[in-house]
N, C-alpha and C. Protein backbone atom coordinates (compact mmCIF):
# COMPACT_ATOMS: atom_id res chain seq x y z
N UNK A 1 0.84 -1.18 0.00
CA UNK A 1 0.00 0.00 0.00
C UNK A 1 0.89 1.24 0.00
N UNK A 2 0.76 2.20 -0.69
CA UNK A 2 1.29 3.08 -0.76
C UNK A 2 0.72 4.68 0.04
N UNK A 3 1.65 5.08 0.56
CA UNK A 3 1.22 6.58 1.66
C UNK A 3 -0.24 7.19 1.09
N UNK A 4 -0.70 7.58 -0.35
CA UNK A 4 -1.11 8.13 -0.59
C UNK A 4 -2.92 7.57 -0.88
N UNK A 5 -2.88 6.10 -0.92
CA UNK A 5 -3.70 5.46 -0.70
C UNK A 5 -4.08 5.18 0.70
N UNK A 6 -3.31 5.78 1.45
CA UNK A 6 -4.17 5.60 3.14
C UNK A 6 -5.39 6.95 3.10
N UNK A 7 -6.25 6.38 4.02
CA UNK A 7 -7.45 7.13 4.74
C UNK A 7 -6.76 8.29 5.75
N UNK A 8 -7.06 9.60 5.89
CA UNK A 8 -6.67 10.17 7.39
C UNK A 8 -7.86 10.23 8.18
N UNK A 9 -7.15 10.19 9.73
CA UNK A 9 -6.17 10.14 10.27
C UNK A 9 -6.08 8.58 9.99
N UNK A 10 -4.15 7.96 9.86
CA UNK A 10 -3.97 7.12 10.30
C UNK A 10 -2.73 6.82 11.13
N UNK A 11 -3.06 5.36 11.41
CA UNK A 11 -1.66 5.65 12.66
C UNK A 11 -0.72 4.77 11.51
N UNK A 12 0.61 5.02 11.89
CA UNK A 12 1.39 4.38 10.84
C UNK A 12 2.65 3.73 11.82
N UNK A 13 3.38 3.01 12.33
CA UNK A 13 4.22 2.49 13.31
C UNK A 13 5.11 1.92 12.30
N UNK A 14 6.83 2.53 13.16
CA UNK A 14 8.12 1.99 12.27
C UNK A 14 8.27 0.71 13.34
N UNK A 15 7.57 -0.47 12.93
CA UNK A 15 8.06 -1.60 14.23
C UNK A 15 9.42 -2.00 14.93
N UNK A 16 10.25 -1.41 14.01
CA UNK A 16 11.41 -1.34 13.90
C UNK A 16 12.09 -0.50 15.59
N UNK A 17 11.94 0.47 14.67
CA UNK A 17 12.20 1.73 15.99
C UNK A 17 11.46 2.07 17.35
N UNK A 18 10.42 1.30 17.35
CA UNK A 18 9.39 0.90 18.47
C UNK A 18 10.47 -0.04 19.47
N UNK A 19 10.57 -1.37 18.73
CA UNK A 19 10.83 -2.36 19.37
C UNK A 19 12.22 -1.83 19.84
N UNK A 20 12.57 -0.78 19.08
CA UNK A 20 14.47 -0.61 19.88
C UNK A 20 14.26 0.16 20.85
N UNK A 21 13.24 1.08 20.35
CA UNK A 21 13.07 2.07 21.67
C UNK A 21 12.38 1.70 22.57
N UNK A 22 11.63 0.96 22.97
CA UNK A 22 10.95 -0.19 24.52
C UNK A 22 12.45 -0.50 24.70
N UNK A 23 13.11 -1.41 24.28
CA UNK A 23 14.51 -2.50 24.28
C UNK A 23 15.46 -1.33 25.07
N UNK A 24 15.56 -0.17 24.04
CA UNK A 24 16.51 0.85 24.93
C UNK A 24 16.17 1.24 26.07
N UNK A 25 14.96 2.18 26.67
CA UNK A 25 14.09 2.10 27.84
C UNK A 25 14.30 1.25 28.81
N UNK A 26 13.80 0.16 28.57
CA UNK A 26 14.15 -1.32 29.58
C UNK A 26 15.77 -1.55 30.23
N UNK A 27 16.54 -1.53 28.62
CA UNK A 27 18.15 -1.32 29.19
C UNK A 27 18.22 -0.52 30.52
N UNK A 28 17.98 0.96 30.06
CA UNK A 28 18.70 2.03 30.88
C UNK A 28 18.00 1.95 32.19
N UNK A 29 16.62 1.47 32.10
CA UNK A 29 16.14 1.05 33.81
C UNK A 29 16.70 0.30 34.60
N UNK A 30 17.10 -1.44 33.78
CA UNK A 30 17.50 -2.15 34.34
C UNK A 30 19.04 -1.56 34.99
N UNK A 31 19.48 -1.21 34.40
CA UNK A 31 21.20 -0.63 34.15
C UNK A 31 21.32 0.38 35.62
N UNK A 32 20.42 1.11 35.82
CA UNK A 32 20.06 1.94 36.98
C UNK A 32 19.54 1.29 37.80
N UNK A 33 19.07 0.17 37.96
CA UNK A 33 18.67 -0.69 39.26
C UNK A 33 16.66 -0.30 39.34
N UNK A 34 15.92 0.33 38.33
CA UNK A 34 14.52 0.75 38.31
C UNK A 34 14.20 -0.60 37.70
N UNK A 35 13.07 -0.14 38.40
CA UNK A 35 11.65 -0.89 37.79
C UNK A 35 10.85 -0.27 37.22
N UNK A 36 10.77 -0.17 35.91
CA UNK A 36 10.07 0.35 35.08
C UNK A 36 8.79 0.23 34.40
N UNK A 37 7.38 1.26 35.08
CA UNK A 37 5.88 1.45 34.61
C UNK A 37 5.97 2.40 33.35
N UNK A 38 5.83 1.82 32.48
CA UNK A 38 5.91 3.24 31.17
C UNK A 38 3.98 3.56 31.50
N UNK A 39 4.27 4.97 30.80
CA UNK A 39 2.58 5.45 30.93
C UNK A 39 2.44 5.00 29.40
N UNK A 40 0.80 4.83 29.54
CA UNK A 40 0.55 4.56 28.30
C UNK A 40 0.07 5.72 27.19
N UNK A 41 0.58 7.05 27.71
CA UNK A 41 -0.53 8.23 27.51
C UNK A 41 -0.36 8.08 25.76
N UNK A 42 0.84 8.22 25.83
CA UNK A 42 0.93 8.64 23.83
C UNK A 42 0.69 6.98 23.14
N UNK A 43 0.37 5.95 23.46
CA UNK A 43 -0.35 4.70 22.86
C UNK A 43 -1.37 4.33 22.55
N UNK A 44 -1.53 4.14 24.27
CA UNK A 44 -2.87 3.56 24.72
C UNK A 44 -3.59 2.19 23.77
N UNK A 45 -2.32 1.74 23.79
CA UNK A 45 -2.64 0.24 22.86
C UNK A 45 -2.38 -1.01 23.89
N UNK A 46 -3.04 -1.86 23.82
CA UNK A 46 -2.57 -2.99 24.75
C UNK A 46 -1.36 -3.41 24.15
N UNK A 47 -1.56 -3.74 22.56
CA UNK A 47 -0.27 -4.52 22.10
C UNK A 47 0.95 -3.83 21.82
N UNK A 48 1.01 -2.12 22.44
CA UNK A 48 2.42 -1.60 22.65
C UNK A 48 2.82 -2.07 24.02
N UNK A 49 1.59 -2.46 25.10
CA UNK A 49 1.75 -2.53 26.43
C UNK A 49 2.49 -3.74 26.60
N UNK A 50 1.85 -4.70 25.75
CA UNK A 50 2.55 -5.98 26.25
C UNK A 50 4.01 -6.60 25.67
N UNK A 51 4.40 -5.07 24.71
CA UNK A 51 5.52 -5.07 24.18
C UNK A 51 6.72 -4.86 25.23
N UNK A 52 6.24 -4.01 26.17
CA UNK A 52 6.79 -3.21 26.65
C UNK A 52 7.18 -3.96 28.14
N UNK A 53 5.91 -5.03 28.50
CA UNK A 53 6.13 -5.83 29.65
C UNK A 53 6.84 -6.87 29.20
N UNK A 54 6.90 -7.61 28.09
CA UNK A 54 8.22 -8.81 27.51
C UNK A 54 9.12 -8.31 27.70
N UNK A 55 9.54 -7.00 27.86
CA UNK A 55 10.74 -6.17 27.40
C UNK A 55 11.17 -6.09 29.20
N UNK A 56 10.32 -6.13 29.97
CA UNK A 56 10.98 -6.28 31.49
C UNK A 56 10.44 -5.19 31.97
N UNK A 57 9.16 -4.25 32.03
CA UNK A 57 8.59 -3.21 32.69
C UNK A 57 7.80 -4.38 33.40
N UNK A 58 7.63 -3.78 34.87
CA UNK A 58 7.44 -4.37 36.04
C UNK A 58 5.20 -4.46 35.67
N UNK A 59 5.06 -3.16 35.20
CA UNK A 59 3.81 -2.66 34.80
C UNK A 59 3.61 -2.09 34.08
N UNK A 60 2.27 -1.28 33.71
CA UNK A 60 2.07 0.26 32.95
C UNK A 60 1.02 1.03 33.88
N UNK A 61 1.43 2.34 33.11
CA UNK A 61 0.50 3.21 34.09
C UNK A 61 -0.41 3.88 33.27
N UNK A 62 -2.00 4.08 33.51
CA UNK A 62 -2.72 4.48 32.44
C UNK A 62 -3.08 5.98 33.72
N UNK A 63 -3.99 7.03 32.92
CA UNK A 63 -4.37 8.11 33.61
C UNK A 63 -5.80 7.76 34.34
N UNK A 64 -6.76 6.75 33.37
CA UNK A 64 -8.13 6.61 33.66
C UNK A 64 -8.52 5.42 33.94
N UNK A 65 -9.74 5.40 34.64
CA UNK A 65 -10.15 4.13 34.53
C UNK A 65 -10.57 3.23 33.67
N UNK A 66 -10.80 3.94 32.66
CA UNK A 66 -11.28 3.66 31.44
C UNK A 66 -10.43 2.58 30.75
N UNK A 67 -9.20 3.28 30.81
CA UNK A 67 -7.81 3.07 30.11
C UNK A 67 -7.84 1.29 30.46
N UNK A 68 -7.47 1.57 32.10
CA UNK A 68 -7.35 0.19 32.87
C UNK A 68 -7.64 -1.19 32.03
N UNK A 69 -9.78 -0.34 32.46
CA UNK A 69 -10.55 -1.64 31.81
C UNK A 69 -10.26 -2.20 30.38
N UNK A 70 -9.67 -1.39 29.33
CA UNK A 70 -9.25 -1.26 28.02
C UNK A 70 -7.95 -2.53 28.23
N UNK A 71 -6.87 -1.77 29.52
CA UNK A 71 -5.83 -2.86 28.37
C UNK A 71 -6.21 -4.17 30.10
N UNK A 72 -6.91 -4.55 31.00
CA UNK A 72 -7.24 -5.99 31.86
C UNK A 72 -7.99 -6.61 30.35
N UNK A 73 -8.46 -5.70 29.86
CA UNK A 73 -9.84 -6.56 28.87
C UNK A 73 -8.49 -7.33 28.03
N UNK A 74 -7.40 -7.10 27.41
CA UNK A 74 -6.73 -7.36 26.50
C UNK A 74 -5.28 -7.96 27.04
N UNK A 75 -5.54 -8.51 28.15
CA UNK A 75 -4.78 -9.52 29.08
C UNK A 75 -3.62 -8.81 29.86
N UNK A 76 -3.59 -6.92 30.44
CA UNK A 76 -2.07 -6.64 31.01
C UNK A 76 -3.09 -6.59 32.15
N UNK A 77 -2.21 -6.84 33.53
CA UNK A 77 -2.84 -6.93 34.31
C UNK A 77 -2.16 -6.45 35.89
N UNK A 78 -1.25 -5.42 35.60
CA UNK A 78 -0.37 -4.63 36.81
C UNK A 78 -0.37 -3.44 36.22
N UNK A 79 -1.17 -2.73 36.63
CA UNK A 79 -1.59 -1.31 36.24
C UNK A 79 -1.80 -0.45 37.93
N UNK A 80 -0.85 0.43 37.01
CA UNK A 80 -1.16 2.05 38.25
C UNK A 80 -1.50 3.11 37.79
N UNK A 81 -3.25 2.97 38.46
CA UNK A 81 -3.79 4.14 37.55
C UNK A 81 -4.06 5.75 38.59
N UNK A 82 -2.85 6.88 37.45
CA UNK A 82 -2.13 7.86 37.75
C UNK A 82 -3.34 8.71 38.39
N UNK A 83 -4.10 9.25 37.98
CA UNK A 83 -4.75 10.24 38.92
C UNK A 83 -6.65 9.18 39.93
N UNK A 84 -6.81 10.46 40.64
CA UNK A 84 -7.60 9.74 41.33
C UNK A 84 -9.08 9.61 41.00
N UNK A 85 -9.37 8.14 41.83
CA UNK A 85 -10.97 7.77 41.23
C UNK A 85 -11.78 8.41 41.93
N UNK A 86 -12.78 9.42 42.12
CA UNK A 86 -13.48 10.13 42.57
C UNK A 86 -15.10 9.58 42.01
N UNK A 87 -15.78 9.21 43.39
CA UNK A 87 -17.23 8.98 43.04
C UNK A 87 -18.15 7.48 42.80
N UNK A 88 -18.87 7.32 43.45
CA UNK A 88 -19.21 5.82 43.47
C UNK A 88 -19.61 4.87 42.58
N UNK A 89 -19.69 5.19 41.36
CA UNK A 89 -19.83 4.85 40.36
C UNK A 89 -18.39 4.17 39.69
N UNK A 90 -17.18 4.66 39.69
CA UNK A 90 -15.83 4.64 39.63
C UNK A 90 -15.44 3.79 40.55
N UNK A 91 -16.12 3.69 41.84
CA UNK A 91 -15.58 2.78 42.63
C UNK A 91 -15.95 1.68 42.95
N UNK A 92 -16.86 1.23 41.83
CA UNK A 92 -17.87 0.10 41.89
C UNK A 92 -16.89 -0.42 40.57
N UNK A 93 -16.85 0.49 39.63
CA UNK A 93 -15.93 0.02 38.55
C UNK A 93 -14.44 -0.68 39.10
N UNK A 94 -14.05 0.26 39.72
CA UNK A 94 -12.86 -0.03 40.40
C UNK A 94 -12.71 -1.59 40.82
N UNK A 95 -13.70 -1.76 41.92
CA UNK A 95 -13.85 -3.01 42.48
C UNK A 95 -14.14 -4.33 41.67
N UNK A 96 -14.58 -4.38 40.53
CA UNK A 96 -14.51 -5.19 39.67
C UNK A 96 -13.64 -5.16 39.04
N UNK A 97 -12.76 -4.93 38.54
CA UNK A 97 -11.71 -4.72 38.36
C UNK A 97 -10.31 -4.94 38.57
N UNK A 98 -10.65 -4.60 39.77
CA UNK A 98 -9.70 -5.28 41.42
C UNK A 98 -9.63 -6.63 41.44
N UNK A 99 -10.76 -7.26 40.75
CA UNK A 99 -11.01 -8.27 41.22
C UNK A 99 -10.20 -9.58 40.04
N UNK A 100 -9.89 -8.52 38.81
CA UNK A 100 -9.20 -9.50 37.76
C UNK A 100 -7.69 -8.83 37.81
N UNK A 101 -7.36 -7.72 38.38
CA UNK A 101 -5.92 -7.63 38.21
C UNK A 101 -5.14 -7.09 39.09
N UNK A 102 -4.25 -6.88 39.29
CA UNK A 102 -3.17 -6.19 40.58
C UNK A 102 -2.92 -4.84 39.95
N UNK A 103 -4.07 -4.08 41.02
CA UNK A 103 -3.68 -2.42 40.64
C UNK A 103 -3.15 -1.56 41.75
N UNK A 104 -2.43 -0.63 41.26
CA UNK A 104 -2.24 0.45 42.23
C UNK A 104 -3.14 1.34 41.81
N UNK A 105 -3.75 2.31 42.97
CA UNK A 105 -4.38 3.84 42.64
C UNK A 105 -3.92 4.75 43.34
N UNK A 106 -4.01 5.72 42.64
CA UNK A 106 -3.26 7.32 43.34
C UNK A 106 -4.22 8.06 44.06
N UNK A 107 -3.68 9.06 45.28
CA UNK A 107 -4.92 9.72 45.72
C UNK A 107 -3.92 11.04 46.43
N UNK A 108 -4.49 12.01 46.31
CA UNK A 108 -4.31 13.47 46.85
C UNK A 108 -5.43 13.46 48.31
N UNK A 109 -6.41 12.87 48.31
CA UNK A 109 -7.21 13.06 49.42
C UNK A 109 -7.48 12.22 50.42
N UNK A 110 -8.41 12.72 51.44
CA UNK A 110 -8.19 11.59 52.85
C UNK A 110 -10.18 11.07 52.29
N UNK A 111 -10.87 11.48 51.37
CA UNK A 111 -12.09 11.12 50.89
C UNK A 111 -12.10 10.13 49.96
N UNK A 112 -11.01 10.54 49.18
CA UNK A 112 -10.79 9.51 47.85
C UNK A 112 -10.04 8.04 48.64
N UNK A 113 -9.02 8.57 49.61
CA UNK A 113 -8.47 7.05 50.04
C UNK A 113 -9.30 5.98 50.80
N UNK A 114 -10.57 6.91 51.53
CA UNK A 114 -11.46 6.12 52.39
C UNK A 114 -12.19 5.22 51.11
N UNK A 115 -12.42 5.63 50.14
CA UNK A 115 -13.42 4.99 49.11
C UNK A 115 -12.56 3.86 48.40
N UNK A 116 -10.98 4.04 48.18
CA UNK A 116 -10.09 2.83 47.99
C UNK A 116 -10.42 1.78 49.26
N UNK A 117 -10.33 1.96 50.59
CA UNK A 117 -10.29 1.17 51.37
C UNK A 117 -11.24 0.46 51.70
N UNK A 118 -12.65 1.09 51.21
CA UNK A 118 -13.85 0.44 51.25
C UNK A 118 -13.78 -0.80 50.20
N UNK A 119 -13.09 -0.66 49.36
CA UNK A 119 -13.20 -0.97 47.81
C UNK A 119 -12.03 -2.50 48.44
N UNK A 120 -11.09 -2.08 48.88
CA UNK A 120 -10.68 -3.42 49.30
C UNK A 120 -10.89 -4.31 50.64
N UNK A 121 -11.69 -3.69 51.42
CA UNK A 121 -12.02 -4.38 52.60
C UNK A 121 -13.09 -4.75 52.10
N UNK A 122 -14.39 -4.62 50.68
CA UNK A 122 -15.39 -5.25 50.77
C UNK A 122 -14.68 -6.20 49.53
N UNK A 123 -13.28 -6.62 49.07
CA UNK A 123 -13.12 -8.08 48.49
C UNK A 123 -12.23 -8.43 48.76
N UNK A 124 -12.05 -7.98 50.21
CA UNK A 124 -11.01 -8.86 50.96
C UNK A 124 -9.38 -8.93 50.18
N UNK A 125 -9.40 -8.01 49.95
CA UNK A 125 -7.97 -7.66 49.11
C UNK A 125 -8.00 -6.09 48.97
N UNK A 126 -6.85 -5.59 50.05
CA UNK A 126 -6.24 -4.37 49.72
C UNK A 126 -6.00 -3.73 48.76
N UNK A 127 -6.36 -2.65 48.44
CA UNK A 127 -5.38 -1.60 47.14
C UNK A 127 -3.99 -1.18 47.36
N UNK A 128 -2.96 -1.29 46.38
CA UNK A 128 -2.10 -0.68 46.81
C UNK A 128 -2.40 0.75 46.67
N UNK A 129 -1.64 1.44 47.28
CA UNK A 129 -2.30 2.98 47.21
C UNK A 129 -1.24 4.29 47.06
N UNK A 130 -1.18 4.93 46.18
CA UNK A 130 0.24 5.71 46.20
C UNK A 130 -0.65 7.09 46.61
N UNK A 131 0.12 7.87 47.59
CA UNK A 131 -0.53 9.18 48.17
C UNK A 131 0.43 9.96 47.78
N UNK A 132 -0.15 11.36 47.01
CA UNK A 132 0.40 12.30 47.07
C UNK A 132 0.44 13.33 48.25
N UNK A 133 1.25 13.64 48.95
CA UNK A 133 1.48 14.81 50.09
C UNK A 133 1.88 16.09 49.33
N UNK A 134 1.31 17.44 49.54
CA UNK A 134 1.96 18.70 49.02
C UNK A 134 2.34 18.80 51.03
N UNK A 135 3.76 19.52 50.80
CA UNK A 135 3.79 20.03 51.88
C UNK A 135 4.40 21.60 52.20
């Protein structure tokens, strides 16, 4: 197929330079002694995600919940999702959720963390929980 016969928008991937650049990434973590969550912001593909976990990232980190359910549905399943779940609807999502994969969630508040803790004391499995402090 030639450039000019594509539809826009499309996405176009050098697999090439993908796979070196995860490969390089992974190096320089391991090399530094990290464990490496890439975000998924500029992807948001499962099958860059699970490129990226062969390659030796510990996890990925998505922004939404949305995201999450997107790449558990498509088999990654150690996700830390970056900002916080606010609202009971989200935390009903959450909890199902919880329930197929090992997540971390982030929280700025002492409202938002009570609603994580509900979320793992009613399936008997903790959240991990990363808190932001401003001080």
């Amino acid at each position: 197929m030639l450039f000019p016969d594509l539809d826009t928008p499309e996405v176009l991937l050098d697999l090439d330079a993908l796979e070196r650049n995860i490969g390089r990434m992974s190096r320089i973590a391991k090399e530094a002694g990290l464990r490496l969550r890439p975000h998924t912001k500029t992807h948001k593909s499962p099958e860059i995600a699970k490129l990226q976990l062969e390659a030796g990232a510990t996890g990925i980190t998505v922004a939404k919940l949305g995201e999450a359910e997107v790449m558990v549905e498509h088999g990654v399943d150690d996700i830390l999702i970056a900002y916080p779940l606010v609202g009971e609807r989200k935390l009903e999502r959450l909890a199902r959720l919880h329930q197929k994969a090992k997540l971390i969630v982030s929280t700025d508040s002492v409202a938002c963390a009570k609603g994580y803790h509900r979320v793992g004391a009613e399936a008997g499995k903790p959240l991990d929980v990363y808190i932001e402090v401003n001080t």
